[in-house]
PDB file of N, CA and C in Angstrom:
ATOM      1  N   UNK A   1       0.849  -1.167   0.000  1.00  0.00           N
ATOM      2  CA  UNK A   1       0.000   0.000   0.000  1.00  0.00           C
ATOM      3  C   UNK A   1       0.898   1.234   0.000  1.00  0.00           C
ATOM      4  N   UNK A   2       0.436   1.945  -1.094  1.00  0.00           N
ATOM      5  CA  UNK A   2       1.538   2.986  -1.363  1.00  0.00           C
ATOM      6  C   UNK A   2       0.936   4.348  -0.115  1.00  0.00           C
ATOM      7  N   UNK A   3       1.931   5.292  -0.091  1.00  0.00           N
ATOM      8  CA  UNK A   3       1.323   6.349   1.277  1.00  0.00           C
ATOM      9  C   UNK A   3      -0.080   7.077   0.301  1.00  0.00           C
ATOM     10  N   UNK A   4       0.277   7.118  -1.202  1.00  0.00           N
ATOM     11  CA  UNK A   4      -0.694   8.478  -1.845  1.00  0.00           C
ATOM     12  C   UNK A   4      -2.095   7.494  -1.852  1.00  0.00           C
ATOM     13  N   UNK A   5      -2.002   5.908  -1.424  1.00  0.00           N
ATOM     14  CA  UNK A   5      -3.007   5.052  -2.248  1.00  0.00           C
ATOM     15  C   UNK A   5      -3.846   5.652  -0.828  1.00  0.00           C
ATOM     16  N   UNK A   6      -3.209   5.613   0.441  1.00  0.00           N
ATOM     17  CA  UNK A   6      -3.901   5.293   1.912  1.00  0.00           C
ATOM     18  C   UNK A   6      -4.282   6.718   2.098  1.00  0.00           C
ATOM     19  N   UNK A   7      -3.359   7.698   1.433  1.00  0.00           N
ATOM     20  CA  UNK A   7      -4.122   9.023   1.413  1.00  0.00           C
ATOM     21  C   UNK A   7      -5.581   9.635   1.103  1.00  0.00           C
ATOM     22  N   UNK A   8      -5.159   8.633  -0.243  1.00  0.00           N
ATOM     23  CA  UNK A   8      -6.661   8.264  -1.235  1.00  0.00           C
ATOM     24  C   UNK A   8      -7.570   8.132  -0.189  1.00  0.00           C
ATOM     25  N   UNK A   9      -7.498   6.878   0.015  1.00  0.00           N
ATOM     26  CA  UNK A   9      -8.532   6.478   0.926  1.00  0.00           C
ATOM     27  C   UNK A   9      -9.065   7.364   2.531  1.00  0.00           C
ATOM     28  N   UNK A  10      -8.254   7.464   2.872  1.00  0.00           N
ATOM     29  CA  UNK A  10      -8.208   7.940   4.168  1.00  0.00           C
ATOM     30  C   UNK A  10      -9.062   9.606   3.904  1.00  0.00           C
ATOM     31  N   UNK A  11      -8.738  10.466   2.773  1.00  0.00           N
ATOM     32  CA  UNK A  11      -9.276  11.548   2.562  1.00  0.00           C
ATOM     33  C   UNK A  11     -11.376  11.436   2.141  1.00  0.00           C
ATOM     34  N   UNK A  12     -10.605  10.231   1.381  1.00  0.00           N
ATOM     35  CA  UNK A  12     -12.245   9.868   0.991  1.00  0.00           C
ATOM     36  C   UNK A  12     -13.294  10.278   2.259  1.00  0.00           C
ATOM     37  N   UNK A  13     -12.934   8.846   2.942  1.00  0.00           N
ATOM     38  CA  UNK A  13     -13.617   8.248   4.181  1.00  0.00           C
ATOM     39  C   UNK A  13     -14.556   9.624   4.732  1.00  0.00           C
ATOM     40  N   UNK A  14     -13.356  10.688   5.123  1.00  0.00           N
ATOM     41  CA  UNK A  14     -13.520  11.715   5.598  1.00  0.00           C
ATOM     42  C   UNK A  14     -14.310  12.830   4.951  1.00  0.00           C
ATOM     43  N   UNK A  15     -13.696  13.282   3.618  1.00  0.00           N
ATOM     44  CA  UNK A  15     -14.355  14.407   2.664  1.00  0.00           C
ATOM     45  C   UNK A  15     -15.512  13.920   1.893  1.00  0.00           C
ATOM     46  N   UNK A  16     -15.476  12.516   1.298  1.00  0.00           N
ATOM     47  CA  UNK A  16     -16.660  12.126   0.258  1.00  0.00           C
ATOM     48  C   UNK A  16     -17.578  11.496   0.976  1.00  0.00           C
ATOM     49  N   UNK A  17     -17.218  10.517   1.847  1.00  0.00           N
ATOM     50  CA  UNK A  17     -18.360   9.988   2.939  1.00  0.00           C
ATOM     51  C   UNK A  17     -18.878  10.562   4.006  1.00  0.00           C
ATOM     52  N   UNK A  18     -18.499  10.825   4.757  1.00  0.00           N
ATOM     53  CA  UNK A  18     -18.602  11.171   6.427  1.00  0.00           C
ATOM     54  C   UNK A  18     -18.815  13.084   5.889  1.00  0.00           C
ATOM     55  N   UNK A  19     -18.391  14.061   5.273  1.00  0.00           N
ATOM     56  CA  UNK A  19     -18.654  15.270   4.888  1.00  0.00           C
ATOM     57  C   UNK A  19     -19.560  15.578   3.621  1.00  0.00           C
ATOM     58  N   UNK A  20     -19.884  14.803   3.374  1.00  0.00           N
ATOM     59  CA  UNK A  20     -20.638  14.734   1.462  1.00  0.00           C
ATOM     60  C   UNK A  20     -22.203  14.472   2.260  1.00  0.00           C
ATOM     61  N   UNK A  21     -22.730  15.344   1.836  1.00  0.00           N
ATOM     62  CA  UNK A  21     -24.433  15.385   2.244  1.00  0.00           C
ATOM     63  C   UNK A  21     -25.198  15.373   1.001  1.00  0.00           C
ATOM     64  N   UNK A  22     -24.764  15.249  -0.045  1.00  0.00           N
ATOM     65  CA  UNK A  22     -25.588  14.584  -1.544  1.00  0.00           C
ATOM     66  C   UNK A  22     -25.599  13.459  -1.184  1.00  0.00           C
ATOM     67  N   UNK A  23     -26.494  12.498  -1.016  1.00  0.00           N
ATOM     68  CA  UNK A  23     -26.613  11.137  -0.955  1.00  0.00           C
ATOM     69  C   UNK A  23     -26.049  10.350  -2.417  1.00  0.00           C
ATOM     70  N   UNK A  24     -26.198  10.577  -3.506  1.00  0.00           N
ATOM     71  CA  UNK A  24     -26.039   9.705  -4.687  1.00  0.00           C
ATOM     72  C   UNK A  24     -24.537  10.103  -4.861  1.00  0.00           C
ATOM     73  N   UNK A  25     -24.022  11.254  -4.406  1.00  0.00           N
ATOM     74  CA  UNK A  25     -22.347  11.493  -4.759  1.00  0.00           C
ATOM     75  C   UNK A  25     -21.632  10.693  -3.536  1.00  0.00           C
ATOM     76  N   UNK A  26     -22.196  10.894  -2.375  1.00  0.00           N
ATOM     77  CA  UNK A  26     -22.003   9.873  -1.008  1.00  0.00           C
ATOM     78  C   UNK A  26     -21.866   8.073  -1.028  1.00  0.00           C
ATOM     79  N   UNK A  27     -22.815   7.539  -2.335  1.00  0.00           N
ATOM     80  CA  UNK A  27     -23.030   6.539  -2.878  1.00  0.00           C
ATOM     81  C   UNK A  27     -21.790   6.292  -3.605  1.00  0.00           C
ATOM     82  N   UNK A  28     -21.372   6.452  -4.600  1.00  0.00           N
ATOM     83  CA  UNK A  28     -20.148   7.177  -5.305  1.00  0.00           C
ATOM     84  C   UNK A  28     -19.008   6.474  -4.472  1.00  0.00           C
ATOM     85  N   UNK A  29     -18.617   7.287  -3.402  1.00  0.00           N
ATOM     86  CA  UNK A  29     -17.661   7.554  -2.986  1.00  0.00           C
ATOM     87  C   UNK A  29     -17.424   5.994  -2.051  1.00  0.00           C
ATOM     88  N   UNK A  30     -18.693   5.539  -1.608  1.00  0.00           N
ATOM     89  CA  UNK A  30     -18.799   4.721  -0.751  1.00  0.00           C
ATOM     90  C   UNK A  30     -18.550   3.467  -1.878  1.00  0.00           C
ATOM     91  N   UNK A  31     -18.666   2.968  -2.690  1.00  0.00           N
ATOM     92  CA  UNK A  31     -18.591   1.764  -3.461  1.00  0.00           C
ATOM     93  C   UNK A  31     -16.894   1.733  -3.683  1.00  0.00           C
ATOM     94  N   UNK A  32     -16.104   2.669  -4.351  1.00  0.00           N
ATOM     95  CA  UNK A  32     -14.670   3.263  -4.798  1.00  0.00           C
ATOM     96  C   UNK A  32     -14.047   2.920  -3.179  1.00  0.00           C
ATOM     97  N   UNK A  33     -14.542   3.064  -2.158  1.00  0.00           N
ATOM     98  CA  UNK A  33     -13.318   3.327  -0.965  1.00  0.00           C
ATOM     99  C   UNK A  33     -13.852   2.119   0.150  1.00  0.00           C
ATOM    100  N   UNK A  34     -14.933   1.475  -0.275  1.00  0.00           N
ATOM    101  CA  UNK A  34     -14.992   0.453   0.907  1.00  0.00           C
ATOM    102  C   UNK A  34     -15.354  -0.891   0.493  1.00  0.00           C
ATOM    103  N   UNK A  35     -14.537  -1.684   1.358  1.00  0.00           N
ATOM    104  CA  UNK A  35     -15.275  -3.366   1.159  1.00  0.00           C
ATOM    105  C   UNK A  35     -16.299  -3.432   1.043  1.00  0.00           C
ATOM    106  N   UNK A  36     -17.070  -4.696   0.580  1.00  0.00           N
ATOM    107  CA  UNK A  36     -18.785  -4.478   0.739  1.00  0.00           C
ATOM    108  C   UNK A  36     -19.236  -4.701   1.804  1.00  0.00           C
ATOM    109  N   UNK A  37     -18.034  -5.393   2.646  1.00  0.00           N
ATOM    110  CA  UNK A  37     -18.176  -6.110   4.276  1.00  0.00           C
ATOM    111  C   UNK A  37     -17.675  -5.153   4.999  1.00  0.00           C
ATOM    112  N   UNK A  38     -17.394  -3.874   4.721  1.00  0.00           N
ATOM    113  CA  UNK A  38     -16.456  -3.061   5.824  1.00  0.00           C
ATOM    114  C   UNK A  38     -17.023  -2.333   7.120  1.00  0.00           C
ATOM    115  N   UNK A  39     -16.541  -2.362   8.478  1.00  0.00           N
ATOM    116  CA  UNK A  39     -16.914  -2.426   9.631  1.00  0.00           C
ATOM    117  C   UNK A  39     -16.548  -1.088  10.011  1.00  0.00           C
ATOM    118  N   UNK A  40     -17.445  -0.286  10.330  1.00  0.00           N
ATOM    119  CA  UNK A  40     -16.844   1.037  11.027  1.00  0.00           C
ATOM    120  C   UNK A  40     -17.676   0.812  12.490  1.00  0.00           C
ATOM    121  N   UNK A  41     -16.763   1.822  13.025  1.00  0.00           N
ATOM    122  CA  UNK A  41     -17.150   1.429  15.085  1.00  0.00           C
ATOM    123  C   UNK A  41     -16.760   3.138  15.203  1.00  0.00           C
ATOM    124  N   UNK A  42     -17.494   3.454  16.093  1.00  0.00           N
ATOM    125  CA  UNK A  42     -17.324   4.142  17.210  1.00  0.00           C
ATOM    126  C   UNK A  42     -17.539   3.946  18.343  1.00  0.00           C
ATOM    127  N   UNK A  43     -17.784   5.346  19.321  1.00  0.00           N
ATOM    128  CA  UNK A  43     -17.741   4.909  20.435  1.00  0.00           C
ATOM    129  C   UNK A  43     -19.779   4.342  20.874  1.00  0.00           C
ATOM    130  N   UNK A  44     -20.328   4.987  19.876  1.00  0.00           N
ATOM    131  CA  UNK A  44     -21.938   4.404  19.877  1.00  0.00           C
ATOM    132  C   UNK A  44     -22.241   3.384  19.250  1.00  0.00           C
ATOM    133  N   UNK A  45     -20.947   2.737  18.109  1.00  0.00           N
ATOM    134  CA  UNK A  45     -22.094   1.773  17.682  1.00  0.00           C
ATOM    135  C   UNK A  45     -21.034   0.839  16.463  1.00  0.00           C
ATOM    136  N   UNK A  46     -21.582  -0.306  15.833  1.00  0.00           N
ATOM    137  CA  UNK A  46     -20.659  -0.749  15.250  1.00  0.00           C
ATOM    138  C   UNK A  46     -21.830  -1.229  14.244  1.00  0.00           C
ATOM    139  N   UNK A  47     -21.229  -0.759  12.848  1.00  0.00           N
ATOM    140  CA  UNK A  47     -22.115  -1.126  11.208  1.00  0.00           C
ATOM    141  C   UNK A  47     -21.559  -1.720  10.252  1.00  0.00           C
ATOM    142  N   UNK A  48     -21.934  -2.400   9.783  1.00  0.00           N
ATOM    143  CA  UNK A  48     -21.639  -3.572   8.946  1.00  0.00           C
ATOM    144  C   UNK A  48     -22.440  -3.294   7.578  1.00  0.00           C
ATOM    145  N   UNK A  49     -21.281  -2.792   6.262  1.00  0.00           N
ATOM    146  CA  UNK A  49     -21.722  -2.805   5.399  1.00  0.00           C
ATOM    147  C   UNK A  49     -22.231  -2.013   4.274  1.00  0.00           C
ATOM    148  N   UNK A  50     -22.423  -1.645   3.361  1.00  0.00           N
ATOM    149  CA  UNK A  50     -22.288  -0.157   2.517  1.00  0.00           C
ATOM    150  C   UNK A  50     -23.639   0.207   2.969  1.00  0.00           C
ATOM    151  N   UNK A  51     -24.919   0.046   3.152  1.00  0.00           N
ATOM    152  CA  UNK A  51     -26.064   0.372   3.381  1.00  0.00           C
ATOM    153  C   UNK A  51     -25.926   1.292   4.531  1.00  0.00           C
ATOM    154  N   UNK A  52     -25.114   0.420   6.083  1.00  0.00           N
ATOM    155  CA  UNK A  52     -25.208   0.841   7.167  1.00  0.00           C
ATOM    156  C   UNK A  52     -24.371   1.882   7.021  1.00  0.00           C
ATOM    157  N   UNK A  53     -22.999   1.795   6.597  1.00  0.00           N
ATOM    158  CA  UNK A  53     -22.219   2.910   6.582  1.00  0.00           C
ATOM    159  C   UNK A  53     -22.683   4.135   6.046  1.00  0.00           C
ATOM    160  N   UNK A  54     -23.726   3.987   5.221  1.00  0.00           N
ATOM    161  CA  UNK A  54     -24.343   5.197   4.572  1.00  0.00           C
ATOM    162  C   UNK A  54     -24.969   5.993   5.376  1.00  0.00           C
ATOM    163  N   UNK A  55     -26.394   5.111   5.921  1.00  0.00           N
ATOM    164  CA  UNK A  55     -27.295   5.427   7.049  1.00  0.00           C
ATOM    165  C   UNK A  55     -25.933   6.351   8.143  1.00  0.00           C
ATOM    166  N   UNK A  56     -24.981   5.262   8.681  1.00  0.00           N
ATOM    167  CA  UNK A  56     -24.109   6.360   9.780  1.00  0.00           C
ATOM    168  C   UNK A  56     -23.697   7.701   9.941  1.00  0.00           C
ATOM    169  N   UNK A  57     -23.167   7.714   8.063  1.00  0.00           N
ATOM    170  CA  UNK A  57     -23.050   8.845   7.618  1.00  0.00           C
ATOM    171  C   UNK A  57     -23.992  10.162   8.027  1.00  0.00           C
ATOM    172  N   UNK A  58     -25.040   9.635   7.273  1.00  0.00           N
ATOM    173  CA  UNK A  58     -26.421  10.655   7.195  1.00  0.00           C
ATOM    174  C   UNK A  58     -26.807  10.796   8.797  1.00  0.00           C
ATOM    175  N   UNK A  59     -26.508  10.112   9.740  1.00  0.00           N
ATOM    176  CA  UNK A  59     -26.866  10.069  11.091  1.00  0.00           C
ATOM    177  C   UNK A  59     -26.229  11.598  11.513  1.00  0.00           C
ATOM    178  N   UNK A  60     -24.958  11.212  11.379  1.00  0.00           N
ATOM    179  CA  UNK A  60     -23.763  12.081  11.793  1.00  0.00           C
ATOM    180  C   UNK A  60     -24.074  13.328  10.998  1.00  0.00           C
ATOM    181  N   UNK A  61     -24.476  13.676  10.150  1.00  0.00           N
ATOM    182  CA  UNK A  61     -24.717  14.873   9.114  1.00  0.00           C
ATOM    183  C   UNK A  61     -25.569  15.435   9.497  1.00  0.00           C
ATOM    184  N   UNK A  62     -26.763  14.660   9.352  1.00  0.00           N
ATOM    185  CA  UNK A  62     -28.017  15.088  10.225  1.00  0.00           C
ATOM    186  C   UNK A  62     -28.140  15.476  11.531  1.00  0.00           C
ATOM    187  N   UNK A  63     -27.723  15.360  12.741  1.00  0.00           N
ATOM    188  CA  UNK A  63     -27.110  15.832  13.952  1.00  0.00           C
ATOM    189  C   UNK A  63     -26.211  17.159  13.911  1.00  0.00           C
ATOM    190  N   UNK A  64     -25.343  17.385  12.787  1.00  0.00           N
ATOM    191  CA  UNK A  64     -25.019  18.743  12.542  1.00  0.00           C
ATOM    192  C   UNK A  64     -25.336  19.753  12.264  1.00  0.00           C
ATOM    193  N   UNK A  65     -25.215  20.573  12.373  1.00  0.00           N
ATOM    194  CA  UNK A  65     -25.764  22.050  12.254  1.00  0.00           C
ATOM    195  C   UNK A  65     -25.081  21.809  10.067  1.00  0.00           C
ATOM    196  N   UNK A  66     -25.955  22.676   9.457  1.00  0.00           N
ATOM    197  CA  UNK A  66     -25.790  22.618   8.223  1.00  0.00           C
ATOM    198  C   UNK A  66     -24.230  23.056   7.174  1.00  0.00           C
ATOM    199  N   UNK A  67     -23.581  24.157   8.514  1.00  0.00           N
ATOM    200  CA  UNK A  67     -22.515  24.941   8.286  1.00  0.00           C
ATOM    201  C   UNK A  67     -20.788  23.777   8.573  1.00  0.00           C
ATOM    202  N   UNK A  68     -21.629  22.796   9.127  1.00  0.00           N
ATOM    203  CA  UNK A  68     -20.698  22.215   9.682  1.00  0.00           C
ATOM    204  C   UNK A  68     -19.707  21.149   8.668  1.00  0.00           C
ATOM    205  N   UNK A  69     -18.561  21.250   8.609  1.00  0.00           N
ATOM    206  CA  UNK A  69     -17.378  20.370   7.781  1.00  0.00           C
ATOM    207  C   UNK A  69     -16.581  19.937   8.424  1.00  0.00           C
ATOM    208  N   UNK A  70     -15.917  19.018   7.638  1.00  0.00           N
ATOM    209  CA  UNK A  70     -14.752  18.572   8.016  1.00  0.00           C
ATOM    210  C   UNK A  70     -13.159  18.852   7.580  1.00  0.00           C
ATOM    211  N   UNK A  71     -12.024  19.065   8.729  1.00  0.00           N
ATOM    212  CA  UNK A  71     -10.951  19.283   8.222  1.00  0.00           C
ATOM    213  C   UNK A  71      -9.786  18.213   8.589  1.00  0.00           C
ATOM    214  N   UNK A  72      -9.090  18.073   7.962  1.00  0.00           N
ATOM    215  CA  UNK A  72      -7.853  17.014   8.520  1.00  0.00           C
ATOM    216  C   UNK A  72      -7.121  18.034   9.987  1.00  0.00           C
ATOM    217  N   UNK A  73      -6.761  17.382  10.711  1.00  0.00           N
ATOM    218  CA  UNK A  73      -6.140  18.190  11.982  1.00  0.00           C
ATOM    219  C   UNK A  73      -4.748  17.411  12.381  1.00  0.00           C
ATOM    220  N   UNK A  74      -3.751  17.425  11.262  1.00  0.00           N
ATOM    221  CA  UNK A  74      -2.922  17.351  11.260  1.00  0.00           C
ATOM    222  C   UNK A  74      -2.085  16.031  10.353  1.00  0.00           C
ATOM    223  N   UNK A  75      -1.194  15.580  10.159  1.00  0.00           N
ATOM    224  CA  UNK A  75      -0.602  14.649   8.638  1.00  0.00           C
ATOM    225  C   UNK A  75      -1.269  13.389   9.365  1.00  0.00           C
ATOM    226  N   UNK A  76      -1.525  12.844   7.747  1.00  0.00           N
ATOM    227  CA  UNK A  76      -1.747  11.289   7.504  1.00  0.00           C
ATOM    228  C   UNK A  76      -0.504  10.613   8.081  1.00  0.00           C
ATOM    229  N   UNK A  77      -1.035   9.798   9.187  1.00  0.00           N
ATOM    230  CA  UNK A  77       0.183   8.492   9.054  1.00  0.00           C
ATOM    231  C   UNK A  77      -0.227   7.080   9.131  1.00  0.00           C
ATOM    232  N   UNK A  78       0.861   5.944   8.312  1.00  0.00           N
ATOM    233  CA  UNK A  78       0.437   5.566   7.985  1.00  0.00           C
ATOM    234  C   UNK A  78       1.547   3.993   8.435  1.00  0.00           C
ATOM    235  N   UNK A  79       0.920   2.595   8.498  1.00  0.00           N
ATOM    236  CA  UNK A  79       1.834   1.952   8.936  1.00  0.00           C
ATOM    237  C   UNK A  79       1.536   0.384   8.294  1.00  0.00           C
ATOM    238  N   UNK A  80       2.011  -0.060   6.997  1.00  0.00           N
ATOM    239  CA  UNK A  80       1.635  -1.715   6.404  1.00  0.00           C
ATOM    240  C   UNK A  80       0.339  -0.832   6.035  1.00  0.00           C
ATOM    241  N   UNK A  81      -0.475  -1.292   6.447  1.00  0.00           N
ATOM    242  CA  UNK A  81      -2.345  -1.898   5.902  1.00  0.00           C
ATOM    243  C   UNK A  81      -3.174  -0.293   6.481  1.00  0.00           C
ATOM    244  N   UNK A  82      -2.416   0.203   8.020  1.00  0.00           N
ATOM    245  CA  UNK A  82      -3.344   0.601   8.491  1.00  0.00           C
ATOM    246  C   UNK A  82      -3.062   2.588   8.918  1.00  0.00           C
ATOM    247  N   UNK A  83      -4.237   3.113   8.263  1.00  0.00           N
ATOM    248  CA  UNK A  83      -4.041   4.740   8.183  1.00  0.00           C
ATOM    249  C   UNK A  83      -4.388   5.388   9.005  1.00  0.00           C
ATOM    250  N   UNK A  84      -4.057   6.503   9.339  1.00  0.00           N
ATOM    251  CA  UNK A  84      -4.432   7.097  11.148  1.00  0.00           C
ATOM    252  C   UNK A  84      -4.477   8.533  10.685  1.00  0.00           C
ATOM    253  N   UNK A  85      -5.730   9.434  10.695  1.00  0.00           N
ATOM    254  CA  UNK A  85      -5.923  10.494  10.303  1.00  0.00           C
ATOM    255  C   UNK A  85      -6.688  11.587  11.671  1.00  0.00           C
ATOM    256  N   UNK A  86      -6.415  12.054  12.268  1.00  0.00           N
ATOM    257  CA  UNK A  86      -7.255  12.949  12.721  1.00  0.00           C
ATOM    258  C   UNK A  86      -7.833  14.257  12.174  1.00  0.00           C
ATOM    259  N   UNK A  87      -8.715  14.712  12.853  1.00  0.00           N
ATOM    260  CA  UNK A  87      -9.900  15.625  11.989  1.00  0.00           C
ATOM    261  C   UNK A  87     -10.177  16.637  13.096  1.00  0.00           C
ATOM    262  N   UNK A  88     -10.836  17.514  12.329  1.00  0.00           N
ATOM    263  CA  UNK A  88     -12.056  18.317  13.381  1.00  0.00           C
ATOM    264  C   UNK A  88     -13.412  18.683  12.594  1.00  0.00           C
ATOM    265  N   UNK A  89     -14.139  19.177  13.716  1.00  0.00           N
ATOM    266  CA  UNK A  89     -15.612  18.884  12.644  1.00  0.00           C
ATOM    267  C   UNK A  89     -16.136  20.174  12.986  1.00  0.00           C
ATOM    268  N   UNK A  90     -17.218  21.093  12.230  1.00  0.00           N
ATOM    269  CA  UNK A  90     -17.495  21.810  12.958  1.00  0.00           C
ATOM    270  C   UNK A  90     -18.017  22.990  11.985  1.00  0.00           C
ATOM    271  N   UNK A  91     -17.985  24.149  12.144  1.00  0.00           N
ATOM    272  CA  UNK A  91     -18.213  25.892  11.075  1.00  0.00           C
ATOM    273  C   UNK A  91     -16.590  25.729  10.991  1.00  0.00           C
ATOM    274  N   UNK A  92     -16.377  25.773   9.162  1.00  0.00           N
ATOM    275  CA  UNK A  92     -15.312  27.017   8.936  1.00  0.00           C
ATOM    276  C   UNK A  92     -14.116  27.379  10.368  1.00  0.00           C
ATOM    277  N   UNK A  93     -13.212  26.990  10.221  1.00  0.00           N
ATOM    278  CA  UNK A  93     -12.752  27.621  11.283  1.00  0.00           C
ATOM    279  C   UNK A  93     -12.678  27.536  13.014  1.00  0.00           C
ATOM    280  N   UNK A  94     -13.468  27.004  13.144  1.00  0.00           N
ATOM    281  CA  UNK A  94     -14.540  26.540  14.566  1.00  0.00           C
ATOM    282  C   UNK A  94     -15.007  25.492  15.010  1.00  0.00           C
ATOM    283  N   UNK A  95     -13.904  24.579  14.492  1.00  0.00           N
ATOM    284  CA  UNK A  95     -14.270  22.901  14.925  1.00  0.00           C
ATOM    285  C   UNK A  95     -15.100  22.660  16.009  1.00  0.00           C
ATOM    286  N   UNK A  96     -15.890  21.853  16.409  1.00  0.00           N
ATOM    287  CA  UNK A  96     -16.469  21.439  18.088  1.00  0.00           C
ATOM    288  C   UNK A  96     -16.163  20.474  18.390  1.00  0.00           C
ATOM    289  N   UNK A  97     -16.311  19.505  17.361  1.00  0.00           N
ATOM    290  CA  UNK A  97     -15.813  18.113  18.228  1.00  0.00           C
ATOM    291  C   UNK A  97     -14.138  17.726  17.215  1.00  0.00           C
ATOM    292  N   UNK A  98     -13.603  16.885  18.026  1.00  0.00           N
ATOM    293  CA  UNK A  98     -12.099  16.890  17.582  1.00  0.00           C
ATOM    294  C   UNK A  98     -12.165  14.984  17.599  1.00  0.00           C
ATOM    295  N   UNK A  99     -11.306  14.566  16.058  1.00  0.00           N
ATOM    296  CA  UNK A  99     -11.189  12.972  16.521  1.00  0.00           C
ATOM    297  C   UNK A  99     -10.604  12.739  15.882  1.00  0.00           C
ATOM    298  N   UNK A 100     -10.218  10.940  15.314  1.00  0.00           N
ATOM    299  CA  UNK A 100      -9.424  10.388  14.641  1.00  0.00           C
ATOM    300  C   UNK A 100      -9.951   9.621  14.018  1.00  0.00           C
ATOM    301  N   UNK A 101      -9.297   8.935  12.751  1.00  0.00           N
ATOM    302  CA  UNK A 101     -10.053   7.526  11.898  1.00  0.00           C
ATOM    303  C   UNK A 101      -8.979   7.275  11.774  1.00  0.00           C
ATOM    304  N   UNK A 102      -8.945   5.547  11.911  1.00  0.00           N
ATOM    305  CA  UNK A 102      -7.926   4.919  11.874  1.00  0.00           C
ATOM    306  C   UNK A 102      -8.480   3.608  10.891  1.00  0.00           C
ATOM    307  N   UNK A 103      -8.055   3.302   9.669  1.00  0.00           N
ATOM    308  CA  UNK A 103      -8.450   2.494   8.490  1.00  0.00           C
ATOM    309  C   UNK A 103      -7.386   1.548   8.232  1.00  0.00           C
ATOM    310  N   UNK A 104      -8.453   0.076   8.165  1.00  0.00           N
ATOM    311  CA  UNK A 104      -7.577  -0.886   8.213  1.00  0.00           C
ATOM    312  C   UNK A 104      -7.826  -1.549   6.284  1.00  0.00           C
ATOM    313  N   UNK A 105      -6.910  -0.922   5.472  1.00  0.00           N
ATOM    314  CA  UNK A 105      -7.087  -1.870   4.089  1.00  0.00           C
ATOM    315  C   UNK A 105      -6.942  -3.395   3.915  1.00  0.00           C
ATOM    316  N   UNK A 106      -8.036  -3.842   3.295  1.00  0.00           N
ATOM    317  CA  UNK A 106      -7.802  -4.942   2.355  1.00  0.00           C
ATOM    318  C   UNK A 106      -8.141  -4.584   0.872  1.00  0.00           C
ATOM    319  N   UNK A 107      -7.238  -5.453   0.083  1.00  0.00           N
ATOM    320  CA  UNK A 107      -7.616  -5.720  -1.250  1.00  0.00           C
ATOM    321  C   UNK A 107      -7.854  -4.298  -1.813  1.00  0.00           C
ATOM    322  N   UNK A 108      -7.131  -3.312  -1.301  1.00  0.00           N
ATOM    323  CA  UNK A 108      -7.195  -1.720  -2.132  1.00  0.00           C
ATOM    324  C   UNK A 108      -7.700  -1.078  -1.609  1.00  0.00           C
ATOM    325  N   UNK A 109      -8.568  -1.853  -0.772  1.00  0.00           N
ATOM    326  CA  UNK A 109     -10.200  -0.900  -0.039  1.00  0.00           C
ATOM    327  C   UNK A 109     -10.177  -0.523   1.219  1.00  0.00           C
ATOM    328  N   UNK A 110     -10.947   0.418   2.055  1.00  0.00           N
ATOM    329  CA  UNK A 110     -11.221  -0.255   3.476  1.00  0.00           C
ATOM    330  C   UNK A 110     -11.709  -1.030   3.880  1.00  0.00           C
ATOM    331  N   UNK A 111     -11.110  -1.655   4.814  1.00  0.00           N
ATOM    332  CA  UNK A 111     -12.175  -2.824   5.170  1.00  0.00           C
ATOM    333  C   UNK A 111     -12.663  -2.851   6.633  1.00  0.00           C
ATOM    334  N   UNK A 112     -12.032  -1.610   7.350  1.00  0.00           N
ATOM    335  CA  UNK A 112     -12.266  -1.366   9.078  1.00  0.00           C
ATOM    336  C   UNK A 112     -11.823   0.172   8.820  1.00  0.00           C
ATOM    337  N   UNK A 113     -13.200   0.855   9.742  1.00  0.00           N
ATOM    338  CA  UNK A 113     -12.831   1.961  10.332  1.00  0.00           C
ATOM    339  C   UNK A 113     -13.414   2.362  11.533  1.00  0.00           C
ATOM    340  N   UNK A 114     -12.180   2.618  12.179  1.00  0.00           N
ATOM    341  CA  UNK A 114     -12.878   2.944  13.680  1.00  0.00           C
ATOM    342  C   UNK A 114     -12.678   4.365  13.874  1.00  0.00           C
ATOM    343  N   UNK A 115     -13.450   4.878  14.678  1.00  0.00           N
ATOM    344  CA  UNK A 115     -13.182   6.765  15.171  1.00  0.00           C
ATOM    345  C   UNK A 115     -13.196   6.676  16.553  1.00  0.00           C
ATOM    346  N   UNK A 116     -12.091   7.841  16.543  1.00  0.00           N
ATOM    347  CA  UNK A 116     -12.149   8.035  18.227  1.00  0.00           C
ATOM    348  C   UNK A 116     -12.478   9.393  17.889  1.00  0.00           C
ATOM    349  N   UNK A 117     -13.334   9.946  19.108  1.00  0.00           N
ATOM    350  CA  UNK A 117     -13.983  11.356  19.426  1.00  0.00           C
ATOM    351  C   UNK A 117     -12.913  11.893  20.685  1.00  0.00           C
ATOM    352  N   UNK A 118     -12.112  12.784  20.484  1.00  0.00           N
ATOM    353  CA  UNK A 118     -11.527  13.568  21.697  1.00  0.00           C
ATOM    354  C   UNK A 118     -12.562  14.781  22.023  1.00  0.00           C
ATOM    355  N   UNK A 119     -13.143  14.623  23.666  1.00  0.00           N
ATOM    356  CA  UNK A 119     -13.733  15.540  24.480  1.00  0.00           C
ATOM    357  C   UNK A 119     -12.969  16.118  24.962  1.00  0.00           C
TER     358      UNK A 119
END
């Protein structure tokens, strides 16, 4: 796994899935960057699968205020299989909540992503 491939991915996760509030471009993004089996966890809940991961998405979007994005909060790193990105979420400028995704590839794709939320 090359660093620009896990970049790929790792930016996706974040900007096209988890920040993308068009559902059919969200769709998109979700087929290109994840297993069909891929497991994301947080600290509420654990989903299995492009359907669920979608729904999570829209969970998390929907709970936000409309102004709200996502930014990387500091470099990709990266180690064999598995990518470690932290973020902040929030208005422009004004993150509120602060966390990490940490992505485990198979076969090109993700196939695990977990988030940690720093309070």
């Amino acid at each position: 796994m090359t660093d620009a491939m896990m970049e790929k991915l790792m930016h996706a996760n974040l900007f096209e899935v988890f920040g993308e509030r068009d559902s059919a471009t969200r769709w998109e993004a979700i087929r290109r960057t994840y297993t069909e089996d891929v497991i994301f966890a947080d600290s509420d809940s654990q989903v299995q699968g492009h359907e669920a991961l979608n729904a999570k998405a829209q969970e998390i979007l929907d709970g936000a205020g409309p102004d709200f994005v996502f930014a990387t909060d500091g470099e990709l790193y990266q180690v064999q299989d598995l990518g470690y990105q932290a973020w902040a979420f929030g208005p422009a400028g004004a993150p509120v909540v602060h966390g990490s995704d940490m992505g485990i590839v198979r076969d090109g794709l993700l196939a695990k992503v977990y988030t940690v939320l720093f309070h």
